[in-house]
N, C-alpha and C. Protein backbone atom coordinates (compact mmCIF):
# COMPACT_ATOMS: atom_id res chain seq x y z
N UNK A 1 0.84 -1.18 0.00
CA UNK A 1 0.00 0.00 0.00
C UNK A 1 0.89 1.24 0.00
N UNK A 2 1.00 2.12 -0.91
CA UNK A 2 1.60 3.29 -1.10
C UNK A 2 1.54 4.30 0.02
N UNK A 3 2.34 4.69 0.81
CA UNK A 3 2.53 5.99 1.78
C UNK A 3 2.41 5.14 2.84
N UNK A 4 2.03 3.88 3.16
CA UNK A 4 2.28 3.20 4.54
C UNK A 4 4.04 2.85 5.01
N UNK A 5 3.86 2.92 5.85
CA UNK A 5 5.74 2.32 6.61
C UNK A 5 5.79 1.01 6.50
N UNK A 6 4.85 0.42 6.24
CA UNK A 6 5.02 -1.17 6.09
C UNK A 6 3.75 -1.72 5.37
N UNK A 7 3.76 -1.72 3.96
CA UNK A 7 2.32 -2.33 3.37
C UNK A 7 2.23 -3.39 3.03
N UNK A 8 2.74 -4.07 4.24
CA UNK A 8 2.52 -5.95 4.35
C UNK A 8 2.28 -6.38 5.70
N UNK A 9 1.75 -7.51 5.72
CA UNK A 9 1.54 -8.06 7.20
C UNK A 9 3.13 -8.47 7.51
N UNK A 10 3.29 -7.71 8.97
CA UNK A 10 4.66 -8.19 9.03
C UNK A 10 4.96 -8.43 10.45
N UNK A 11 5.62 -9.23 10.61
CA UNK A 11 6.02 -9.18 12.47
C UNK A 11 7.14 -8.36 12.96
N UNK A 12 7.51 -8.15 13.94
CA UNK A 12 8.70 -7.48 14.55
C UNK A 12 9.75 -9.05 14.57
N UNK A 13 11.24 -8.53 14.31
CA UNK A 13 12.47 -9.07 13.87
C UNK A 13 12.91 -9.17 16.40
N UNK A 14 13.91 -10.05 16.03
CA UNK A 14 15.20 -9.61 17.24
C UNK A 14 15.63 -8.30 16.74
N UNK A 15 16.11 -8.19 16.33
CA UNK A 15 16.82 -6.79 15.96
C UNK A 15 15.77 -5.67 15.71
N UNK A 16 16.06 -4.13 16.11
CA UNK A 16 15.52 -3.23 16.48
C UNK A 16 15.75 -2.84 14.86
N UNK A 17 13.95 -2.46 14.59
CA UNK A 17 14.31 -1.72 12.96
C UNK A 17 13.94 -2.65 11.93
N UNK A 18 13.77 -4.42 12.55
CA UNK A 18 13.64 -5.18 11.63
C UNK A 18 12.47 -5.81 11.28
N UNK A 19 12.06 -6.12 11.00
CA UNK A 19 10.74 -6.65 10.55
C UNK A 19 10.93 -7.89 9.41
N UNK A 20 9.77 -9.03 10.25
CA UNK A 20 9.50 -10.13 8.95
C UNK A 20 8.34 -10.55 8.38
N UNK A 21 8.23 -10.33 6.97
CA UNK A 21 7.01 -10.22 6.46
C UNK A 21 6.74 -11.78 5.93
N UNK A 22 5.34 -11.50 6.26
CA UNK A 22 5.07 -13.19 6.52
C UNK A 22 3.50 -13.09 6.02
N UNK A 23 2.70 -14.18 5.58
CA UNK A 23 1.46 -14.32 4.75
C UNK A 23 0.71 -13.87 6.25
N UNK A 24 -0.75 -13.23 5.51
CA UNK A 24 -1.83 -12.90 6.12
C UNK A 24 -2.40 -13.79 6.87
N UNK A 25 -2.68 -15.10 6.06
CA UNK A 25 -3.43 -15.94 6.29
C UNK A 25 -3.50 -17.20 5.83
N UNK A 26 -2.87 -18.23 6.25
CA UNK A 26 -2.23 -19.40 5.89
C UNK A 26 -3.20 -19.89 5.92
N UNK A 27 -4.22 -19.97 6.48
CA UNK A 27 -5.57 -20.86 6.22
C UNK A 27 -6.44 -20.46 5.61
N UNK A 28 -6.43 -19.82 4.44
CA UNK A 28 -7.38 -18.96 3.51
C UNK A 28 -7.26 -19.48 2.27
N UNK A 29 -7.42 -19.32 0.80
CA UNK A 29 -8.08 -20.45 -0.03
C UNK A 29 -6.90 -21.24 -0.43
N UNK A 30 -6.00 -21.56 0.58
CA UNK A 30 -4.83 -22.25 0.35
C UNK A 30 -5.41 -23.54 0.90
N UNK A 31 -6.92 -23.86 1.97
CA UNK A 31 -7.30 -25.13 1.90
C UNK A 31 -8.10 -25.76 0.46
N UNK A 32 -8.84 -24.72 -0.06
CA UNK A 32 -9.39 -25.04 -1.36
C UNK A 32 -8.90 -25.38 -2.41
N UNK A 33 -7.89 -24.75 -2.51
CA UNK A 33 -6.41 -25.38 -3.19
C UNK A 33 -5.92 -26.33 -2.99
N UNK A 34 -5.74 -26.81 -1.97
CA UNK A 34 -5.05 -28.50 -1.39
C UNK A 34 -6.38 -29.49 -2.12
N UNK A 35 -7.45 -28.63 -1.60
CA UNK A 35 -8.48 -29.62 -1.64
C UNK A 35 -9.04 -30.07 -3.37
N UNK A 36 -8.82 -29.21 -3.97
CA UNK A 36 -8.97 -29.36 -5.47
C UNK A 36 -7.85 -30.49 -6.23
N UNK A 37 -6.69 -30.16 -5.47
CA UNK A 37 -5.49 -30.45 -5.74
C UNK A 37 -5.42 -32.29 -5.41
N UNK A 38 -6.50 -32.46 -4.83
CA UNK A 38 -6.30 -34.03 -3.76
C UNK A 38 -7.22 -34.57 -4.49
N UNK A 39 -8.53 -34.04 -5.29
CA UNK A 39 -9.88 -34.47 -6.22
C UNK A 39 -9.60 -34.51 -7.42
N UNK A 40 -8.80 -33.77 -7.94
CA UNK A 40 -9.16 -33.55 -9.13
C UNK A 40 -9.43 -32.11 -9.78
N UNK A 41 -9.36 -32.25 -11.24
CA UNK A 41 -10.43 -31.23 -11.84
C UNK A 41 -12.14 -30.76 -11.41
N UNK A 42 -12.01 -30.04 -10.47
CA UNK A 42 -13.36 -30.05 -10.15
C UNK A 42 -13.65 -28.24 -9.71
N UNK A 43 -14.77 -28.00 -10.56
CA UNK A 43 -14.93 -26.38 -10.32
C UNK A 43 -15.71 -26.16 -9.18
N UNK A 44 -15.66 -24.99 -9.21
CA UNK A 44 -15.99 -24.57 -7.74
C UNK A 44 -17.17 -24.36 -7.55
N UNK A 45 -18.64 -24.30 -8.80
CA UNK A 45 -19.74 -24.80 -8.43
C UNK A 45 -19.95 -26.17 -8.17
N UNK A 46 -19.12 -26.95 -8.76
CA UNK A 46 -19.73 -28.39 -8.61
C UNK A 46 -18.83 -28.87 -6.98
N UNK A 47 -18.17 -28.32 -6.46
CA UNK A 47 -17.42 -28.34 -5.17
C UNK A 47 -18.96 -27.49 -4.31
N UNK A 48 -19.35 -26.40 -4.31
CA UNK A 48 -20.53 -25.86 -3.69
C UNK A 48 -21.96 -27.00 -4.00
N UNK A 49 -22.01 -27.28 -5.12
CA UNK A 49 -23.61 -27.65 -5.13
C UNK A 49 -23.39 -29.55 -4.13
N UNK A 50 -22.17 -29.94 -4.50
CA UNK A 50 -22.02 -31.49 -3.53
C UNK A 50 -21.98 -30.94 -1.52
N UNK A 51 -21.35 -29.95 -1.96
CA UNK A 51 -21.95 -29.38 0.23
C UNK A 51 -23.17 -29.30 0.31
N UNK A 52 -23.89 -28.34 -0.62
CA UNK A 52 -24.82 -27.68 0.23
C UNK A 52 -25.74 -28.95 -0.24
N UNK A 53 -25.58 -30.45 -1.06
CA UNK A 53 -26.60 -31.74 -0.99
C UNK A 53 -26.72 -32.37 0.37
N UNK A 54 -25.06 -32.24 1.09
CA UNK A 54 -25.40 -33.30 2.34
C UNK A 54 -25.90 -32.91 3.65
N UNK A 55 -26.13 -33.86 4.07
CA UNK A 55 -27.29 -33.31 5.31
C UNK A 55 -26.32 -32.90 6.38
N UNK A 56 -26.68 -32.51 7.14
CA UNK A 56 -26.08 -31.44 8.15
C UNK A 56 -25.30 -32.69 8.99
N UNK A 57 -23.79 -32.51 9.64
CA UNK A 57 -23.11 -33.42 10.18
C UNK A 57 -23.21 -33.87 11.50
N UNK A 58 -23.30 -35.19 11.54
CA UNK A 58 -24.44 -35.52 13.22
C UNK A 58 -22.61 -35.82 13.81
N UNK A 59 -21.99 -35.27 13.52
CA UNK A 59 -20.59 -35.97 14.23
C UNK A 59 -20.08 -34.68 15.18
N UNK A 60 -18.41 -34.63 15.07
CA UNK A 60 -18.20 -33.83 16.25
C UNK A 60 -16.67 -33.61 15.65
N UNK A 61 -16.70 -33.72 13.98
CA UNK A 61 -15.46 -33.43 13.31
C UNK A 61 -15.31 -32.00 13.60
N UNK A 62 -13.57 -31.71 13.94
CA UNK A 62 -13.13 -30.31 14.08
C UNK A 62 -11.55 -30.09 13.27
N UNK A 63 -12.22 -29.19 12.04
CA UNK A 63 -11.07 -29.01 10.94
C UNK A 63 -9.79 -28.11 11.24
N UNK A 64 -8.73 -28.62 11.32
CA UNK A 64 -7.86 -27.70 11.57
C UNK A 64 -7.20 -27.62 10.41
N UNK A 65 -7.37 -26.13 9.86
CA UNK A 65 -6.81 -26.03 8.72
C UNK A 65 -5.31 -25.45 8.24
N UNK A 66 -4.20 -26.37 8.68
CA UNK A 66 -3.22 -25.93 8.95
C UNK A 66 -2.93 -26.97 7.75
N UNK A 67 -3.10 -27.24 6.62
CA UNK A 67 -2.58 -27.96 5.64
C UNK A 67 -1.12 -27.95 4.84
N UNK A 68 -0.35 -26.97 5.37
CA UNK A 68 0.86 -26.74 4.71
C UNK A 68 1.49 -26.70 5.83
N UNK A 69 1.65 -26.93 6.93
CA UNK A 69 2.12 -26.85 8.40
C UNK A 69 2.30 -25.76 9.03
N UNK A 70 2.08 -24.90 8.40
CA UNK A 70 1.73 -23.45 9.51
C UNK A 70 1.19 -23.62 10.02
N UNK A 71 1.37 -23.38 11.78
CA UNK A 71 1.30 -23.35 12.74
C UNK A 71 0.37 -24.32 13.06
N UNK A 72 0.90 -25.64 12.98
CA UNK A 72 0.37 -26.94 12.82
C UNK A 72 1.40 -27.74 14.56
């Protein structure tokens, strides 16, 4: 971003002054990506219309979407 001091998501360094710029959001359509990537050719209506067919999940699955090992 133009006229900002830092127009990236970035963390503070050890060293004073330094900074390390690092992704926003490691769990953002980088699971949709894995997940396309593991199926097949498959577009992203026909990925929406097979969710919204199945019935609501009677289980107690909890997704952690750390698929590339960030902060896994």
């Amino acid at each position: 971003r133009d006229g900002e001091a830092h127009p990236y998501v970035y963390g503070r360094y050890v060293n004073d002054g330094q900074f390390i710029v690092h992704e926003a959001s490691p769990t953002s359509s980088g699971n949709l990506e894995w997940f396309t990537a593991q199926w097949g050719e498959i577009s992203f209506d026909e990925i929406n219309q097979a969710v919204a067919s199945l019935p609501k999940a009677g289980g107690d699955l909890f997704f952690l979407p750390f698929l590339y090992g960030s902060n896994a």
